[in-house]
N, C-alpha and C. Protein backbone atom coordinates (compact mmCIF):
# COMPACT_ATOMS: atom_id res chain seq x y z
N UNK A 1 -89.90 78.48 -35.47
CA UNK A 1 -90.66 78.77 -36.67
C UNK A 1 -91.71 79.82 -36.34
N UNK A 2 -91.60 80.71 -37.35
CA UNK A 2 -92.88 82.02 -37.16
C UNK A 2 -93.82 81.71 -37.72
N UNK A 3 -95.07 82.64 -37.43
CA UNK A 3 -96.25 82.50 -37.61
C UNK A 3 -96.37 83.01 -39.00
N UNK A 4 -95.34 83.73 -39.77
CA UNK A 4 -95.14 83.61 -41.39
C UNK A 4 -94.60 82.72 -41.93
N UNK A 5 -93.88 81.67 -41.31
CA UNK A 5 -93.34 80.40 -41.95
C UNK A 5 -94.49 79.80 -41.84
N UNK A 6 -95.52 79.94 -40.70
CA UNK A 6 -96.38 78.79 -40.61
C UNK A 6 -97.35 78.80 -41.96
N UNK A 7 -97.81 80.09 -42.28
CA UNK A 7 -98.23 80.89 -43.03
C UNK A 7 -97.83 80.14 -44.66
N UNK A 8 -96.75 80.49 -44.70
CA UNK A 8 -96.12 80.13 -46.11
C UNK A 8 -96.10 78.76 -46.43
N UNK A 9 -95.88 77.85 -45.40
CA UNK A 9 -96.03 76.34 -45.56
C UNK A 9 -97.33 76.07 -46.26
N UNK A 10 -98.47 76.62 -45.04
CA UNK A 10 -100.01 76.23 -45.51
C UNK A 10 -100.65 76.81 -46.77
N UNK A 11 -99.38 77.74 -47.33
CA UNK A 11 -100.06 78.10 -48.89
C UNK A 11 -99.15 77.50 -49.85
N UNK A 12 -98.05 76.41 -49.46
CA UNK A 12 -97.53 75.63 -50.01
C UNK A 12 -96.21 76.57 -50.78
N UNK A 13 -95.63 77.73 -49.55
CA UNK A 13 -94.82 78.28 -50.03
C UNK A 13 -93.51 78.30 -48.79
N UNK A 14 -92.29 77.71 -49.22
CA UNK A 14 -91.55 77.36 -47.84
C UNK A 14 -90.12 77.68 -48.18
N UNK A 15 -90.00 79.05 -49.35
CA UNK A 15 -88.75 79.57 -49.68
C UNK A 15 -88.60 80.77 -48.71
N UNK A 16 -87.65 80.74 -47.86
CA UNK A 16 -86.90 82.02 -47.15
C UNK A 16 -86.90 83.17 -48.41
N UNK A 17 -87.76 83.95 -47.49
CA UNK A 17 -87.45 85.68 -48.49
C UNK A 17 -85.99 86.22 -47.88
N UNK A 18 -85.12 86.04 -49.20
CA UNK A 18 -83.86 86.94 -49.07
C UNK A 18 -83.57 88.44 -49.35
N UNK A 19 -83.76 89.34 -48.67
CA UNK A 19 -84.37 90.81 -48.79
C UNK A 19 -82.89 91.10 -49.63
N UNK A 20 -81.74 90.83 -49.98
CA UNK A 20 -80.87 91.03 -50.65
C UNK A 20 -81.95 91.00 -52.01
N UNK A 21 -82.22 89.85 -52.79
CA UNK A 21 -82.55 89.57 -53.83
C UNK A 21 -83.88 90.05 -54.05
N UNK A 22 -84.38 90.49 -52.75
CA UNK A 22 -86.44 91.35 -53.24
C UNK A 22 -85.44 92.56 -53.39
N UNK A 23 -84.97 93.42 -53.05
CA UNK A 23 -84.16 95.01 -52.80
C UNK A 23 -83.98 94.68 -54.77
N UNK A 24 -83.24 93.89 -55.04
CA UNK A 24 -82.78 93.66 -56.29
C UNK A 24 -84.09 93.66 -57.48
N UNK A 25 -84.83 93.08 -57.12
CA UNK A 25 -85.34 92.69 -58.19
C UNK A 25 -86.35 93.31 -58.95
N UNK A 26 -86.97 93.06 -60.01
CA UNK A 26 -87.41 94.32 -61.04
C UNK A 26 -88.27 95.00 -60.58
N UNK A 27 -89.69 94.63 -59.80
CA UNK A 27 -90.29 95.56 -59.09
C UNK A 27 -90.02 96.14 -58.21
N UNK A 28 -88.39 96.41 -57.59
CA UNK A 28 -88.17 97.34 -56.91
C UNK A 28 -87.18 98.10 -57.42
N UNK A 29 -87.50 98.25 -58.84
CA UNK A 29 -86.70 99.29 -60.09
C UNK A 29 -86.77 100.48 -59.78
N UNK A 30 -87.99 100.72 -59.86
CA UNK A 30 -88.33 102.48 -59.40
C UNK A 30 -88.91 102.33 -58.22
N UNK A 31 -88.67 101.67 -57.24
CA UNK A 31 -89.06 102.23 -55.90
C UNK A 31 -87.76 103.58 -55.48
N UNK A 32 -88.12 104.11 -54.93
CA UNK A 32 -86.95 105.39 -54.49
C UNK A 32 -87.54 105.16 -52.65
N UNK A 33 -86.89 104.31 -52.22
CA UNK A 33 -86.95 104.37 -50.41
C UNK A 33 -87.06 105.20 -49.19
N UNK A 34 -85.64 106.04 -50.22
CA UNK A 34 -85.45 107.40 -48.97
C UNK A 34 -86.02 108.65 -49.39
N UNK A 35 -86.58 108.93 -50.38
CA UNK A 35 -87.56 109.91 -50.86
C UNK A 35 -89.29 109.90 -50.92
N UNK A 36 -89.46 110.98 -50.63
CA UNK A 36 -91.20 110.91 -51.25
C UNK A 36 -90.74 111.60 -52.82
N UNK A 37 -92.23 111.21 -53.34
CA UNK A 37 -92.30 111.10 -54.69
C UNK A 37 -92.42 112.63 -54.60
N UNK A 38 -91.66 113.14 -55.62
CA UNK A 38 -91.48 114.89 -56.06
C UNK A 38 -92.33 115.35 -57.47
N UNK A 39 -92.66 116.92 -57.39
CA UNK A 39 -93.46 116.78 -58.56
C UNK A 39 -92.57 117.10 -59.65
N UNK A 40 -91.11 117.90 -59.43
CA UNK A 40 -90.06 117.57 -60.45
C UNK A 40 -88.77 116.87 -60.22
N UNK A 41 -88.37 116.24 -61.10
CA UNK A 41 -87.24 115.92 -60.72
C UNK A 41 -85.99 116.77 -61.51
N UNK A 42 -84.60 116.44 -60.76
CA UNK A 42 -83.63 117.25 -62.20
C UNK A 42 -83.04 116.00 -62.43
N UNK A 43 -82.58 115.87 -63.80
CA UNK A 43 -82.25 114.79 -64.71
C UNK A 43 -80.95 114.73 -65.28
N UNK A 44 -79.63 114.66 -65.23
CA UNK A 44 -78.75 114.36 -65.33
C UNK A 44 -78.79 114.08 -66.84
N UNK A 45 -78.67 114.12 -67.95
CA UNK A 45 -78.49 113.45 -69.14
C UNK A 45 -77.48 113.95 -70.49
N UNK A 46 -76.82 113.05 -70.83
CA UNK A 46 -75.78 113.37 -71.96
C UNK A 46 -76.64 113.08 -73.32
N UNK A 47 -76.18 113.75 -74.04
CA UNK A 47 -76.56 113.78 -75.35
C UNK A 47 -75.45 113.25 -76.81
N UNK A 48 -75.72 112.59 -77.21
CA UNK A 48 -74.72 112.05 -78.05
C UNK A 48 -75.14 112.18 -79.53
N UNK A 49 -76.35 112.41 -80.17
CA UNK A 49 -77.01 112.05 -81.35
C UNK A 49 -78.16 113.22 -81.08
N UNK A 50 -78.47 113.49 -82.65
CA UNK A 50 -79.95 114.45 -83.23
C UNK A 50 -81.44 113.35 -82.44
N UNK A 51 -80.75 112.09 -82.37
CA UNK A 51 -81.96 110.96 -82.13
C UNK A 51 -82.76 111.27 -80.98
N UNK A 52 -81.66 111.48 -79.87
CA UNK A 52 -81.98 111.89 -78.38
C UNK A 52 -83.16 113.15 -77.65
N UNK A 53 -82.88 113.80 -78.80
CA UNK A 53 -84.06 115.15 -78.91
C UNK A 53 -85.68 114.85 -78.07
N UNK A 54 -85.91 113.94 -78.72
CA UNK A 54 -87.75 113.95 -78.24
C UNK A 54 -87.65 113.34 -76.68
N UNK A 55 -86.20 112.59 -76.50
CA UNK A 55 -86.31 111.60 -75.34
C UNK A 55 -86.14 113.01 -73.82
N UNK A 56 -85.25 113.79 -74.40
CA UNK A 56 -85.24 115.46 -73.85
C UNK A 56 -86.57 115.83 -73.51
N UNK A 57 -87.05 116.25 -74.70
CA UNK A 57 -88.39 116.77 -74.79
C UNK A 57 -89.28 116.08 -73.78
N UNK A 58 -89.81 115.00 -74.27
CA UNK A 58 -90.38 114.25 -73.00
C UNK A 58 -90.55 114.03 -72.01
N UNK A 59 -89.23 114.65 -71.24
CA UNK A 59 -88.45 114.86 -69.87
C UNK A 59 -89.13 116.41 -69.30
N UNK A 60 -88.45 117.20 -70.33
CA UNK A 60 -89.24 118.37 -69.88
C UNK A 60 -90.62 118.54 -69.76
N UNK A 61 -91.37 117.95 -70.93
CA UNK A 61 -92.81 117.89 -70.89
C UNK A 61 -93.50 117.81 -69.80
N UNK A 62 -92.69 116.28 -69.12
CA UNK A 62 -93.12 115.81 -67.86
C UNK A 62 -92.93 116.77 -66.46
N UNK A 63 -92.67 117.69 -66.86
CA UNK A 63 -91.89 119.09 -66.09
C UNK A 63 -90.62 118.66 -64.96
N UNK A 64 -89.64 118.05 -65.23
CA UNK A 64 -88.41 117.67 -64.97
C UNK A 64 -87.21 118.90 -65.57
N UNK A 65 -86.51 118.62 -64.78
CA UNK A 65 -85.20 120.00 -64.91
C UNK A 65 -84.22 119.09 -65.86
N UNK A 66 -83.67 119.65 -66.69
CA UNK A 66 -82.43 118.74 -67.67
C UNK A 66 -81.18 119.35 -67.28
N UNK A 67 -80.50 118.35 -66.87
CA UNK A 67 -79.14 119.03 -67.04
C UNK A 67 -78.52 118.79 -67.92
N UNK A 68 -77.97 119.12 -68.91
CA UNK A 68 -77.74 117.89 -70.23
C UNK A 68 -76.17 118.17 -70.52
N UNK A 69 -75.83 117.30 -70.94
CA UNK A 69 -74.15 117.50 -70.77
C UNK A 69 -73.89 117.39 -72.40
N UNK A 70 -73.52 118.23 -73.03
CA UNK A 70 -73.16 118.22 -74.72
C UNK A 70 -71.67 118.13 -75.32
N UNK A 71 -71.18 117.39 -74.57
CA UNK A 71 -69.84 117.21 -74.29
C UNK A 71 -69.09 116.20 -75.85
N UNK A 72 -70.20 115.15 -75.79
CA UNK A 72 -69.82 114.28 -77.59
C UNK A 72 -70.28 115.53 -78.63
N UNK A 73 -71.33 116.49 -78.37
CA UNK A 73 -71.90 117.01 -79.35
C UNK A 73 -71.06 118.03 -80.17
N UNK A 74 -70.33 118.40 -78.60
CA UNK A 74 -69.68 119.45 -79.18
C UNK A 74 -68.18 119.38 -80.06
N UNK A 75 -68.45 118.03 -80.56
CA UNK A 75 -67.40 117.47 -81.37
C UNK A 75 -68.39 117.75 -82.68
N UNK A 76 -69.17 117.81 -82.99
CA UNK A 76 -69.44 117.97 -84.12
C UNK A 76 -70.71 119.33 -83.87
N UNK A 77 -70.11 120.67 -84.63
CA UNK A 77 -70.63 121.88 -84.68
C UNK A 77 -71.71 121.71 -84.83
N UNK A 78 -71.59 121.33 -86.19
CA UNK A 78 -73.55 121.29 -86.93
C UNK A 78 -74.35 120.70 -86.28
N UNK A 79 -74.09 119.55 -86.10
CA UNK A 79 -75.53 119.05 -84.84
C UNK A 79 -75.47 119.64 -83.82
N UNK A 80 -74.84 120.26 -82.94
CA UNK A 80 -74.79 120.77 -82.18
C UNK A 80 -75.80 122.19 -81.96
N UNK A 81 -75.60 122.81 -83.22
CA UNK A 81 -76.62 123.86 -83.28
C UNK A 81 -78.01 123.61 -83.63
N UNK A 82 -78.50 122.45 -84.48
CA UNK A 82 -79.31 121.35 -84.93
C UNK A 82 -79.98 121.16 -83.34
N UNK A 83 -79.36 120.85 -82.79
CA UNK A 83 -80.11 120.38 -81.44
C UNK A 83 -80.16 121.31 -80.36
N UNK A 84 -79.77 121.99 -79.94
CA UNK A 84 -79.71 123.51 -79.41
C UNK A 84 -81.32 123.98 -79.99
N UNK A 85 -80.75 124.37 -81.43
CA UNK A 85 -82.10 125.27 -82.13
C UNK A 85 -83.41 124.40 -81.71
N UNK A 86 -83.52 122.53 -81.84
CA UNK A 86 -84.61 122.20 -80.95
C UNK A 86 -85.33 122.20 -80.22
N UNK A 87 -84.27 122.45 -79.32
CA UNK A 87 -84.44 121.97 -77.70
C UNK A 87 -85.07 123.69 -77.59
N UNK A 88 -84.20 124.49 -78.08
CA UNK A 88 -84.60 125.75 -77.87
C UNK A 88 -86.17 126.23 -78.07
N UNK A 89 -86.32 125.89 -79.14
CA UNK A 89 -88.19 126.32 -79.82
C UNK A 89 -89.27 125.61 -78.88
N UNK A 90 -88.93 124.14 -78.70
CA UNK A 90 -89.36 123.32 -77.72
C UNK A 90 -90.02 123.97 -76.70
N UNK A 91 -88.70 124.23 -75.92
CA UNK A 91 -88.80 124.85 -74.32
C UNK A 91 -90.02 126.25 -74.32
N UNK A 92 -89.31 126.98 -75.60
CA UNK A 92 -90.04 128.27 -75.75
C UNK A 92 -91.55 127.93 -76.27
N UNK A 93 -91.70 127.44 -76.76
CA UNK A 93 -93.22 126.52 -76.98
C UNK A 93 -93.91 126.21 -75.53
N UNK A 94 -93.32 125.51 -74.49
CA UNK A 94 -93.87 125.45 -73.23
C UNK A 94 -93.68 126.27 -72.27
N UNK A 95 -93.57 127.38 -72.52
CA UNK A 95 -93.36 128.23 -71.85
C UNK A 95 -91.88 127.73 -70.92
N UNK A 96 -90.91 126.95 -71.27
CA UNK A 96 -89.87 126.89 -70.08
C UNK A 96 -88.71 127.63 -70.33
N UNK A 97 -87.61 127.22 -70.12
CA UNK A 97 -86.04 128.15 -70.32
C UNK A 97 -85.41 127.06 -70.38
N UNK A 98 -84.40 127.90 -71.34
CA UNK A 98 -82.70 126.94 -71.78
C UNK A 98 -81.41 128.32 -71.44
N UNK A 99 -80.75 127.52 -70.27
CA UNK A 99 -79.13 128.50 -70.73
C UNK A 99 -78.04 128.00 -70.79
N UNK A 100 -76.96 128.36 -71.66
CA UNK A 100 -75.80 127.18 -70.87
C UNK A 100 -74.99 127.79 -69.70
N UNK A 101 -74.70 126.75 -69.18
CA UNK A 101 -73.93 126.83 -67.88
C UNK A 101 -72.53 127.13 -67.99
N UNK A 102 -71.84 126.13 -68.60
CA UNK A 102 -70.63 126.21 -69.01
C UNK A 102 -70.41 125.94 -70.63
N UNK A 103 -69.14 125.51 -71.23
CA UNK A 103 -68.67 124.79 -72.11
C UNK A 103 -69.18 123.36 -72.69
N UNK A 104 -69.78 122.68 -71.63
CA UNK A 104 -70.43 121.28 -71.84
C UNK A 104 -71.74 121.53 -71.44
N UNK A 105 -71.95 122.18 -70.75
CA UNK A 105 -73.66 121.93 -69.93
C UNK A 105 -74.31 122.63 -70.00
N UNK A 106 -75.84 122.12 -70.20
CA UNK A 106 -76.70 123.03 -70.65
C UNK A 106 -78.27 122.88 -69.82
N UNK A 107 -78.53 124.05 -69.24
CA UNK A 107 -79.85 123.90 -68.28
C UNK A 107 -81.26 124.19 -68.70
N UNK A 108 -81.99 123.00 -69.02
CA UNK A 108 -83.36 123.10 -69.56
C UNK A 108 -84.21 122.95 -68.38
N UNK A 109 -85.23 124.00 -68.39
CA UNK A 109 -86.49 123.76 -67.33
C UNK A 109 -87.86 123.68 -68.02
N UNK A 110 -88.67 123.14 -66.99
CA UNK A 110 -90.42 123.53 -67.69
C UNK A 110 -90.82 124.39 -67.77
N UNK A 111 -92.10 124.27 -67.74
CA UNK A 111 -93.04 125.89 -67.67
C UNK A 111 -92.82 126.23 -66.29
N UNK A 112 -92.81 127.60 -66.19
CA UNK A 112 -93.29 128.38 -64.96
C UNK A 112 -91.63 128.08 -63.91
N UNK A 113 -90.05 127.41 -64.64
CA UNK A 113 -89.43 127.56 -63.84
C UNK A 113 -88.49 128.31 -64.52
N UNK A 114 -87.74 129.83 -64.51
CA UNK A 114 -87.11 130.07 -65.41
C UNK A 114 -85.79 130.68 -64.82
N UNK A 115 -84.94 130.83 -65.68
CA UNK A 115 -83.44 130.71 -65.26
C UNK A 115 -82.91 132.51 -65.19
N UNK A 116 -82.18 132.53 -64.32
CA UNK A 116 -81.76 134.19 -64.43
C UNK A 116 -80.21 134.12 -65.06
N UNK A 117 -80.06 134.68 -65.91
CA UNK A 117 -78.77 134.36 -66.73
C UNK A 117 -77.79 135.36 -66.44
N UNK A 118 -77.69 136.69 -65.72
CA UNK A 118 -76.77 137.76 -65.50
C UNK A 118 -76.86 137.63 -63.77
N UNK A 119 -75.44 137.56 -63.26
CA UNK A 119 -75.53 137.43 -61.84
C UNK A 119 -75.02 139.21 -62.00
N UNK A 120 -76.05 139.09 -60.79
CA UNK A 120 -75.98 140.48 -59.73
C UNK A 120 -74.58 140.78 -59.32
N UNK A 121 -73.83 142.32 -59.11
CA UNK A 121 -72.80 142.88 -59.07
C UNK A 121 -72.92 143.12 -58.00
């Protein structure tokens, strides 16, 4: 017996910590282990709905990179430009950049990170 079992007894606590189930559990939601904390992150996110817009916005605000995948959107034209034209005024409001990448994907940054859209010959 260790001097933390002895420990845990005399505070009337004598459950084995199973580091399986602390790793798991809700306060170690947003721990990130193998990283230090960054001042941006890039964000992976699909877009499905006009709804999703501010949850974008918010992302960038926080000065995070979007990668946003418009892949449901581009099933339906009109929202599609609906949310584009958003995201677009948005960005340009904070001084950041929007370009698309491909057919589905589309690259939003913050202020002060901006995208070069013509590659060099």
């Amino acid at each position: 017996m260790g001097v933390f079992d002895k420990l845990g007894q005399a505070f009337g606590s004598s459950k084995e910590m199973n580091i399986e189930e602390y790793m798991n559990s809700v306060e170690m939601e947003n721990v990130d282990l193998l990283h230090e904390p960054a001042d941006m992150y890039v964000k992976p996110v699909s877009i499905s709905s006009e709804d999703e817009v501010k949850a974008i916005q918010d992302e960038v605000s926080k000065k995070n990179i979007i990668l946003l995948d418009i892949t449901e959107l581009s099933k339906r034209p009109t929202t599609l430009k609906n949310v584009i034209a958003a995201l677009k005024a948005y960005v340009q409001k904070l001084n950041g950049d929007i370009g698309q990448i491909d057919a589905t994907r589309i690259l939003i940054t913050p202020s002060k990170v901006k995208i070069i859209k013509r590659r060099k010959q």
